[in-house]
C-alpha atoms as a PDB file:
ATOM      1  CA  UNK A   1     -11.851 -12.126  10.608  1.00  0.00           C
ATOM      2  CA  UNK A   2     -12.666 -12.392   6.975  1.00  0.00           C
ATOM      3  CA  UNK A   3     -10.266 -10.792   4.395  1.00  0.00           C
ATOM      4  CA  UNK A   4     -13.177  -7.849   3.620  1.00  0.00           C
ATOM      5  CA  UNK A   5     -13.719  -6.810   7.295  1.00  0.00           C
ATOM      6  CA  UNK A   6      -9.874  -6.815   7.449  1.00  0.00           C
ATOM      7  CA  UNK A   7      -9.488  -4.371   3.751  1.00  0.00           C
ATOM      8  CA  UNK A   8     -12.519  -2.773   4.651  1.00  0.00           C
ATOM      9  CA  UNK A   9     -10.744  -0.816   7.785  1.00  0.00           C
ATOM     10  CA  UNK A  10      -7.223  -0.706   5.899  1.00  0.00           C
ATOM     11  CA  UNK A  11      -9.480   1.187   2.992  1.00  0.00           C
ATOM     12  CA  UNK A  12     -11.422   3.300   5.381  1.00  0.00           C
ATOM     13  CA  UNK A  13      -8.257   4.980   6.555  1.00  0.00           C
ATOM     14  CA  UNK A  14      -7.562   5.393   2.492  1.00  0.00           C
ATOM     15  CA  UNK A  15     -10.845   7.332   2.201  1.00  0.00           C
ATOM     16  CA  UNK A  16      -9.791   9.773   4.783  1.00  0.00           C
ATOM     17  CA  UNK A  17      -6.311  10.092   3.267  1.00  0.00           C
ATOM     18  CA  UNK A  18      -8.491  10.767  -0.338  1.00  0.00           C
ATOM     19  CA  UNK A  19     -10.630  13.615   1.541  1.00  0.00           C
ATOM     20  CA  UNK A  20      -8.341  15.004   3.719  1.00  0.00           C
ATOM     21  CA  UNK A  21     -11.427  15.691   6.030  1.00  0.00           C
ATOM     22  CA  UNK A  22      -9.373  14.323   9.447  1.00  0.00           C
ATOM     23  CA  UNK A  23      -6.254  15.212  10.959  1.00  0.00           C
ATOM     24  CA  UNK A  24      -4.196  12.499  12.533  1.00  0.00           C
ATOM     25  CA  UNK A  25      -2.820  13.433  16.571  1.00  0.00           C
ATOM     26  CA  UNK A  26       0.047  12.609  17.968  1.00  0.00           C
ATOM     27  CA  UNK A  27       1.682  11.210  14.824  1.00  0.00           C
ATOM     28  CA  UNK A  28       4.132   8.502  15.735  1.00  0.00           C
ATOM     29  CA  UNK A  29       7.469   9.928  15.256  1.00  0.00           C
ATOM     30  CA  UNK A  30       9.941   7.467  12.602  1.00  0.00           C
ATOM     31  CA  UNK A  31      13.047   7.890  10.892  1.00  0.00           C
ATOM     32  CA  UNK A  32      13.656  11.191   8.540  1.00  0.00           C
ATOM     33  CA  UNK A  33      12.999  10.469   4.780  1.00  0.00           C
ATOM     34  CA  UNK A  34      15.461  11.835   2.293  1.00  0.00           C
ATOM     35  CA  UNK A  35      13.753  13.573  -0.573  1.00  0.00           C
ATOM     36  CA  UNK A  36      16.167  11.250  -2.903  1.00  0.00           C
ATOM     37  CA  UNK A  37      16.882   7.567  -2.412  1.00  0.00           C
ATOM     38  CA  UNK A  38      20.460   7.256  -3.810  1.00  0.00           C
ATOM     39  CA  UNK A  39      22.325   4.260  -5.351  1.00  0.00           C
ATOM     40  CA  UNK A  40      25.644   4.721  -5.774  1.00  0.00           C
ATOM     41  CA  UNK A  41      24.684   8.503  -6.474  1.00  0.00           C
ATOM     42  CA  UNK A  42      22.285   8.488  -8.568  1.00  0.00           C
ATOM     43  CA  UNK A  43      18.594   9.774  -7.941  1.00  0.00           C
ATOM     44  CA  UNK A  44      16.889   6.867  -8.210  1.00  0.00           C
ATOM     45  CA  UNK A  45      13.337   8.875  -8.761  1.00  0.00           C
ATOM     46  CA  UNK A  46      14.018  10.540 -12.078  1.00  0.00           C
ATOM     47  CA  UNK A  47      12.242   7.834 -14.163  1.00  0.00           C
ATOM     48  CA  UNK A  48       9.025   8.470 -12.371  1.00  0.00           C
ATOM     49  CA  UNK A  49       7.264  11.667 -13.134  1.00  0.00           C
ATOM     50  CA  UNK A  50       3.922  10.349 -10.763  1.00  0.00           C
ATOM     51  CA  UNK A  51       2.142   7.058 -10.040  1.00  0.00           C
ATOM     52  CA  UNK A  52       1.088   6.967 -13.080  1.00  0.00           C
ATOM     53  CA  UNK A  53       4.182   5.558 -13.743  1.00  0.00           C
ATOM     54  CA  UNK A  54       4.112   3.266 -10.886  1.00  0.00           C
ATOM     55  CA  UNK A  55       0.690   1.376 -11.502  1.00  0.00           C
ATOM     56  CA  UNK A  56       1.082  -2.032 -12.589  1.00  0.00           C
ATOM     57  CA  UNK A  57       0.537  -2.614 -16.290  1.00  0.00           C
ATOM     58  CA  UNK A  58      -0.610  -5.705 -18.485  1.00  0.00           C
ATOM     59  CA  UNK A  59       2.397  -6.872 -19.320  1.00  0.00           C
ATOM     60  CA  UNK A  60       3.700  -6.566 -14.787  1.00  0.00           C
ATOM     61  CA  UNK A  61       0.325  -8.616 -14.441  1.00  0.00           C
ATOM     62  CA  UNK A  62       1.087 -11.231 -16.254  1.00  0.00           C
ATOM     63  CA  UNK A  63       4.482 -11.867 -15.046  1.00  0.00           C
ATOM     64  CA  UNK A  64       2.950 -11.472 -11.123  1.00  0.00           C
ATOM     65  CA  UNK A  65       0.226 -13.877 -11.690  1.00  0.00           C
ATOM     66  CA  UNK A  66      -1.993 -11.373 -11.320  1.00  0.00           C
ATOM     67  CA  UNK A  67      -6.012 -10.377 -13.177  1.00  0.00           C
ATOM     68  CA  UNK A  68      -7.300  -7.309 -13.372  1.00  0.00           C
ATOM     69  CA  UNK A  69     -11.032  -9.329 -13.812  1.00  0.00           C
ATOM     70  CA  UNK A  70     -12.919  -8.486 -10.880  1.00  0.00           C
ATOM     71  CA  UNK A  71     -16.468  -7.587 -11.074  1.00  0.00           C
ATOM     72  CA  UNK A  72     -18.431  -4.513  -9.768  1.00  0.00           C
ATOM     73  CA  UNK A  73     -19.851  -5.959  -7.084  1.00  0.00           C
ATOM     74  CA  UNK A  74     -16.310  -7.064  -5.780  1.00  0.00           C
ATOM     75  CA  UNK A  75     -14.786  -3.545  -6.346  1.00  0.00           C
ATOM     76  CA  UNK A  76     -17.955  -1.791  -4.655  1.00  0.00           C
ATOM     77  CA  UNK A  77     -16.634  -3.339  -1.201  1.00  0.00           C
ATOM     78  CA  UNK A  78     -13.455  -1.162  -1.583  1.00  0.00           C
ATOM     79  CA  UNK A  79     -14.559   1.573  -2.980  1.00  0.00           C
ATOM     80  CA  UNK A  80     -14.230   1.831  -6.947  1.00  0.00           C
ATOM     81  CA  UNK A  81     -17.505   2.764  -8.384  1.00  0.00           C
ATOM     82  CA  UNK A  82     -18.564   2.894 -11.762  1.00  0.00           C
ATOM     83  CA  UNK A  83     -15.077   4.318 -13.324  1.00  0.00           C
ATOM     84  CA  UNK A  84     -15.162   0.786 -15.491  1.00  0.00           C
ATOM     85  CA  UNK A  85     -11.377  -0.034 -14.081  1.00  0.00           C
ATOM     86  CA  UNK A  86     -10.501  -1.523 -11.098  1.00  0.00           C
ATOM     87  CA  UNK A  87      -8.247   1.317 -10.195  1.00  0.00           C
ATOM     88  CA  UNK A  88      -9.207   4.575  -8.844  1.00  0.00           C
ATOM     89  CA  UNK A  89      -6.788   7.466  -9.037  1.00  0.00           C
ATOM     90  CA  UNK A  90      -6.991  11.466  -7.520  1.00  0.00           C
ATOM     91  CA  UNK A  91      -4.204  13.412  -8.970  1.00  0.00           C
ATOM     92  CA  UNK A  92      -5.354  16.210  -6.897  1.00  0.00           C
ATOM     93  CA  UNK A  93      -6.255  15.361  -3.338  1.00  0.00           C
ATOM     94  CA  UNK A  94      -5.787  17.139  -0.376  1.00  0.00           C
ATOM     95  CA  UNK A  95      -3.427  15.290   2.451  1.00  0.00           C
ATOM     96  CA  UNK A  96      -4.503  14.964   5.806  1.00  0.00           C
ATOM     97  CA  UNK A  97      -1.460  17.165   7.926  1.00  0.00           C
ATOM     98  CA  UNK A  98      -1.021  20.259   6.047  1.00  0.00           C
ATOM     99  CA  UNK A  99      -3.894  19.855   3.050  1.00  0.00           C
ATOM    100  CA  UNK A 100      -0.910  20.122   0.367  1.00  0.00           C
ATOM    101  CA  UNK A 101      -1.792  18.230  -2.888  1.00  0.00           C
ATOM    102  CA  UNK A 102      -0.492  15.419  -3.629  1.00  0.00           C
ATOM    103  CA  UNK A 103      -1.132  12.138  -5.741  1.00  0.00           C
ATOM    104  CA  UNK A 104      -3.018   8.897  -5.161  1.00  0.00           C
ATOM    105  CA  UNK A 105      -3.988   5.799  -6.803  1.00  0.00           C
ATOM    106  CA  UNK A 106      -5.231   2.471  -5.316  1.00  0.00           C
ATOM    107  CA  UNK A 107      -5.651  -0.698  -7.368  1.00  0.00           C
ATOM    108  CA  UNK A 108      -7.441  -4.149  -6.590  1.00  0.00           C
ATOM    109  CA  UNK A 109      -6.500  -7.788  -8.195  1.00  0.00           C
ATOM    110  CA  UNK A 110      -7.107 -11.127  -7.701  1.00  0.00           C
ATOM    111  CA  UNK A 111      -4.152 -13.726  -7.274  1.00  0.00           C
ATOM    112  CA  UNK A 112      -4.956 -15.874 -10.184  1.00  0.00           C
ATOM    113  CA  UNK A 113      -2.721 -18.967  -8.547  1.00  0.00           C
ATOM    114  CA  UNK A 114      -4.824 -18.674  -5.341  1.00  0.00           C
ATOM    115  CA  UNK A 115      -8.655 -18.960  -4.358  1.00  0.00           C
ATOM    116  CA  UNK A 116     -10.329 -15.983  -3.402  1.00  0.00           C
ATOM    117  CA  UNK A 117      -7.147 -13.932  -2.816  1.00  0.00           C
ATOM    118  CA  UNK A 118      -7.350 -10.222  -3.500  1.00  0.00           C
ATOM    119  CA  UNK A 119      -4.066  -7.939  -3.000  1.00  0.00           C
ATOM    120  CA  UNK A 120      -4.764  -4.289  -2.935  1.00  0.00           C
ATOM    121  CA  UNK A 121      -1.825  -2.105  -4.263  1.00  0.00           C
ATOM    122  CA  UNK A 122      -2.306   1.856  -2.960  1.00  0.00           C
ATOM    123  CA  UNK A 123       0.197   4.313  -4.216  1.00  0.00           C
ATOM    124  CA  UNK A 124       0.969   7.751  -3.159  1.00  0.00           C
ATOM    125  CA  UNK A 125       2.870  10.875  -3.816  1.00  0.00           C
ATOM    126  CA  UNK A 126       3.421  13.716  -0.867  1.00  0.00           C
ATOM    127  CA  UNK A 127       4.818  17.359  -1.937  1.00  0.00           C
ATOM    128  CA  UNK A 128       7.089  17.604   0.682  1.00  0.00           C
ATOM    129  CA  UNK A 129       8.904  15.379   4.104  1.00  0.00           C
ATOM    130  CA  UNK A 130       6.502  16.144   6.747  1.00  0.00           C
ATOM    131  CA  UNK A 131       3.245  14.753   4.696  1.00  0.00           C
ATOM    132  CA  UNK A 132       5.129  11.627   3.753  1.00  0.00           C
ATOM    133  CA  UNK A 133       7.190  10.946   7.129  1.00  0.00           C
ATOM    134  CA  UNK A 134       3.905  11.670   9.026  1.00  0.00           C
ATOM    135  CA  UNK A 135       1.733   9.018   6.580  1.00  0.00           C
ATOM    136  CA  UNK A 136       4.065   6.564   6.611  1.00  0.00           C
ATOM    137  CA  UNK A 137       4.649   6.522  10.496  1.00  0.00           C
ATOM    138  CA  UNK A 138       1.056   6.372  11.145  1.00  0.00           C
ATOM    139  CA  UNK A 139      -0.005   4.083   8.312  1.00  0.00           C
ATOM    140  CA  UNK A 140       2.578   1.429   8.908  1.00  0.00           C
ATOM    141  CA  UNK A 141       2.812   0.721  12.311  1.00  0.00           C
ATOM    142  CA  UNK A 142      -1.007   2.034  14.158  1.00  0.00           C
ATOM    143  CA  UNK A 143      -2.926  -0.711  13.118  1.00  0.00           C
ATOM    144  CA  UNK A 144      -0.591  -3.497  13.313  1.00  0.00           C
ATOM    145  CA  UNK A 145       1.641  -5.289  16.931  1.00  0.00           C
ATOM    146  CA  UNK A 146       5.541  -5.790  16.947  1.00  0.00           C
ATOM    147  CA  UNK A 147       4.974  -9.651  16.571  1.00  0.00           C
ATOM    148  CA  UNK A 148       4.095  -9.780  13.358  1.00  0.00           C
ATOM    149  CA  UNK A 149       6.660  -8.125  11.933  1.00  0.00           C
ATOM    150  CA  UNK A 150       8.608  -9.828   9.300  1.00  0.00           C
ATOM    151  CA  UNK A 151      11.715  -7.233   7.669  1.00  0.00           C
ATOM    152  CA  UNK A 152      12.282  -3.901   8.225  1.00  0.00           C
ATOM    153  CA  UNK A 153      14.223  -2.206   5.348  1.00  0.00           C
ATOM    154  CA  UNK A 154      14.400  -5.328   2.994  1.00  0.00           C
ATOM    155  CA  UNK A 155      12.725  -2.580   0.428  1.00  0.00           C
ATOM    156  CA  UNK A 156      15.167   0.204   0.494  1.00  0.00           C
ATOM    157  CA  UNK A 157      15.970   2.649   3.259  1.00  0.00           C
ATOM    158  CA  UNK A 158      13.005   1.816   5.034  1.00  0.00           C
ATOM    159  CA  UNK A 159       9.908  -0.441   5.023  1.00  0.00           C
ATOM    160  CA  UNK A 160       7.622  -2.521   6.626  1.00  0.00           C
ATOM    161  CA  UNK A 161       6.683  -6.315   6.093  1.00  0.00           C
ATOM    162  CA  UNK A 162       3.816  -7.564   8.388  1.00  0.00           C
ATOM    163  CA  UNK A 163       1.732 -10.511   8.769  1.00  0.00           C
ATOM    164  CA  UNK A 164      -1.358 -11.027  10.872  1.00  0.00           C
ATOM    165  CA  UNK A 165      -0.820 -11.573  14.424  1.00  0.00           C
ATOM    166  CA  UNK A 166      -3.113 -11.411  17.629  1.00  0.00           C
ATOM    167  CA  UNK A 167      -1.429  -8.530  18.983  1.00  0.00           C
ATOM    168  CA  UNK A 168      -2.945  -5.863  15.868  1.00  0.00           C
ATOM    169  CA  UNK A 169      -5.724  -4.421  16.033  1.00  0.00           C
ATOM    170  CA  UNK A 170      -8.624  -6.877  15.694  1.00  0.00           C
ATOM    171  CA  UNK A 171      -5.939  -9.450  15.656  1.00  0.00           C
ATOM    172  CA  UNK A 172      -8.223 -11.361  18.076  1.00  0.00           C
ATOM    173  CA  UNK A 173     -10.914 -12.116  15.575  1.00  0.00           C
ATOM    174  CA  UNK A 174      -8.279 -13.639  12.793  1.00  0.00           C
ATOM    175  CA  UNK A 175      -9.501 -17.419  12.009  1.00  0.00           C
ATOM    176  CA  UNK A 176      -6.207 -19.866  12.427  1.00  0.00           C
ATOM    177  CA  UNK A 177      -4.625 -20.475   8.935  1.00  0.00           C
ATOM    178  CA  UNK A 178      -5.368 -16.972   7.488  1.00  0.00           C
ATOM    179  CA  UNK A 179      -2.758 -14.847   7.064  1.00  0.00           C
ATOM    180  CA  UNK A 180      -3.510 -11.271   6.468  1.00  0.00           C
ATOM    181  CA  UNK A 181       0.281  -9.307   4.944  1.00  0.00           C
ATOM    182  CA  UNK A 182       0.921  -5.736   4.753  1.00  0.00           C
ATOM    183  CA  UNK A 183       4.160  -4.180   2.812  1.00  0.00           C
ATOM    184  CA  UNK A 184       5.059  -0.515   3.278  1.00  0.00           C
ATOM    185  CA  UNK A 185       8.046   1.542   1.884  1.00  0.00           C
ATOM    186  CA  UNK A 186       9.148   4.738   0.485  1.00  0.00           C
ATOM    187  CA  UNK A 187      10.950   6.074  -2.283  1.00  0.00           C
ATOM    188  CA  UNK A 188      11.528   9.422  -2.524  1.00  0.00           C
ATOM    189  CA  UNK A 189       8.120  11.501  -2.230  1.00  0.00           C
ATOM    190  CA  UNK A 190       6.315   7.974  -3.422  1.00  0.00           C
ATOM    191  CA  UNK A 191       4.634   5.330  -0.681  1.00  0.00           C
ATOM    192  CA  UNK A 192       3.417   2.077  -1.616  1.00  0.00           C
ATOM    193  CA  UNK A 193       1.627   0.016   0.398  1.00  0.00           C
ATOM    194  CA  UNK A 194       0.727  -3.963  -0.644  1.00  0.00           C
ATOM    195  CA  UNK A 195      -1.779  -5.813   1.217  1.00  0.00           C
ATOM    196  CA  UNK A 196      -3.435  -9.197   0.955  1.00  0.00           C
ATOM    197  CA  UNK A 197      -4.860 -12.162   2.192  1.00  0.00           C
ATOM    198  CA  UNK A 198      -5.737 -14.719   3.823  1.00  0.00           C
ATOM    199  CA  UNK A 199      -3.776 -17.425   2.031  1.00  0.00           C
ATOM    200  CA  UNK A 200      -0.434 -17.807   3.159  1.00  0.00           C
ATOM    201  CA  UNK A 201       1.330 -17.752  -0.266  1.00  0.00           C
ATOM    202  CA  UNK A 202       0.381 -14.476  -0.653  1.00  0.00           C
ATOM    203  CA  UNK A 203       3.782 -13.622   0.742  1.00  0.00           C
ATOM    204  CA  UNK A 204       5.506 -14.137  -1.897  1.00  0.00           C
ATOM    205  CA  UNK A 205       3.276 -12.510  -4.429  1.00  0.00           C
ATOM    206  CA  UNK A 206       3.630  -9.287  -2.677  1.00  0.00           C
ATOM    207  CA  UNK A 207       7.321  -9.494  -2.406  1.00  0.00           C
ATOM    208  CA  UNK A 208       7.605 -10.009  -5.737  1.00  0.00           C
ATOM    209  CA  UNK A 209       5.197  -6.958  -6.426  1.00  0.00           C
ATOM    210  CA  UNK A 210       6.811  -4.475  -4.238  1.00  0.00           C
ATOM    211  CA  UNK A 211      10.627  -5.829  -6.012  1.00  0.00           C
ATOM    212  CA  UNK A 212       8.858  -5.159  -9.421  1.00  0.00           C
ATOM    213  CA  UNK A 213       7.598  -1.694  -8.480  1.00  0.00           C
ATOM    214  CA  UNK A 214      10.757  -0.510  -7.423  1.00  0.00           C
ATOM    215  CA  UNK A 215      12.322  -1.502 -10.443  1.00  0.00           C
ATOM    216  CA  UNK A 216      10.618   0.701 -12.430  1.00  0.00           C
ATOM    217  CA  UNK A 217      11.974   3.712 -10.220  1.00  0.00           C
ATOM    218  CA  UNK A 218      15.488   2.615 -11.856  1.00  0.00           C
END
């Protein structure tokens, strides 16, 4: 399956998330999120005041290997229309299990060390535990088969490393020698997901990515 049919049904799930027109059933239950990640003590959200604060900046670019320089026809498959960026941000959209507010931001690159290698970075903030534990359940795990999983809680107290494998959804179509990763963790009220392909050094870009963003939580 080619990288845009793959993004295209990972972003169609972000448009409902943006609307909050659908309700998700049966939620897959996962492990209680603490309001506060703690280090040592510390709250290790109180340098973030929203995902503002979390998107990647020209300076984080550069030192990813990543451009900003896509054109419009590119960002028209995902969704960013004629805002002139190649992020597209809704500080006040409604979530999908109780239609609370919350924050959300998604962002498109290329991989400038790899050919025709996009990695999409979505970001979002939840108001309160059930939005975010019932997102993150669904989001990380629906979509994707137990095989592919690389770590589990490599990016804090939970997360979610996967690569391509015939057992996801649509896994069956994936050409051999594309690799197709998604990265999902929490911090506090925030969720980040990374996702990229079909090179297979795109690993490492996201790792680095998803390191770099939770630096900046402190």
């Amino acid at each position: 399956m080619k990288l845009t049919i793959i993004l295209t049904i990972i972003l169609a799930i972000f448009l409902v998330f943006i609307v909050g027109c659908s309700r998700v059933p049966d939620v897959p239950s996962g492990p209680i999120i603490n309001t506060t990640n703690n280090v040592s003590g510390i709250n290790t959200t109180n340098n973030i005041s929203g995902i503002q604060d979390l998107t990647l900046n020209a300076r984080d670019l550069q030192q990813l290997g990543l451009t900003d320089d896509l054109n419009e026809q590119d960002l028209a498959r995902y969704g960013i229309i004629g805002n002139g960026t190649n992020c597209q941000s809704d500080g006040n959209y409604a979530n999908i299990v109780d239609s609370s507010l919350g924050q959300h931001n998604i962002c498109i690159y290329n991989i400038s060390g790899l050919i025709n290698t996009t990695v999409i970075v979505e970001l979002n903030k939840f108001t309160n535990l059930e939005e975010l534990n019932g997102s993150y359940g669904y989001s990380s795990s629906h979509l994707f088969g137990a095989k592919g999983l690389i770590s589990e809680n490599d990016f804090g107290d939970q997360s979610r490393f996967h690569v391509s494998d015939p057992s996801d959804y649509g896994g069956e179509f994936n050409k051999p020698n594309e690799y197709y990763y998604n990265l999902f963790f929490t911090k506090g009220l925030y969720m980040i997901h990374i996702t990229s392909g079909k090179d297979k050094e795109a690993k490492d870009y996201i790792t680095k990515i998803g390191r770099l963003i939770l630096s900046k939580f402190g």
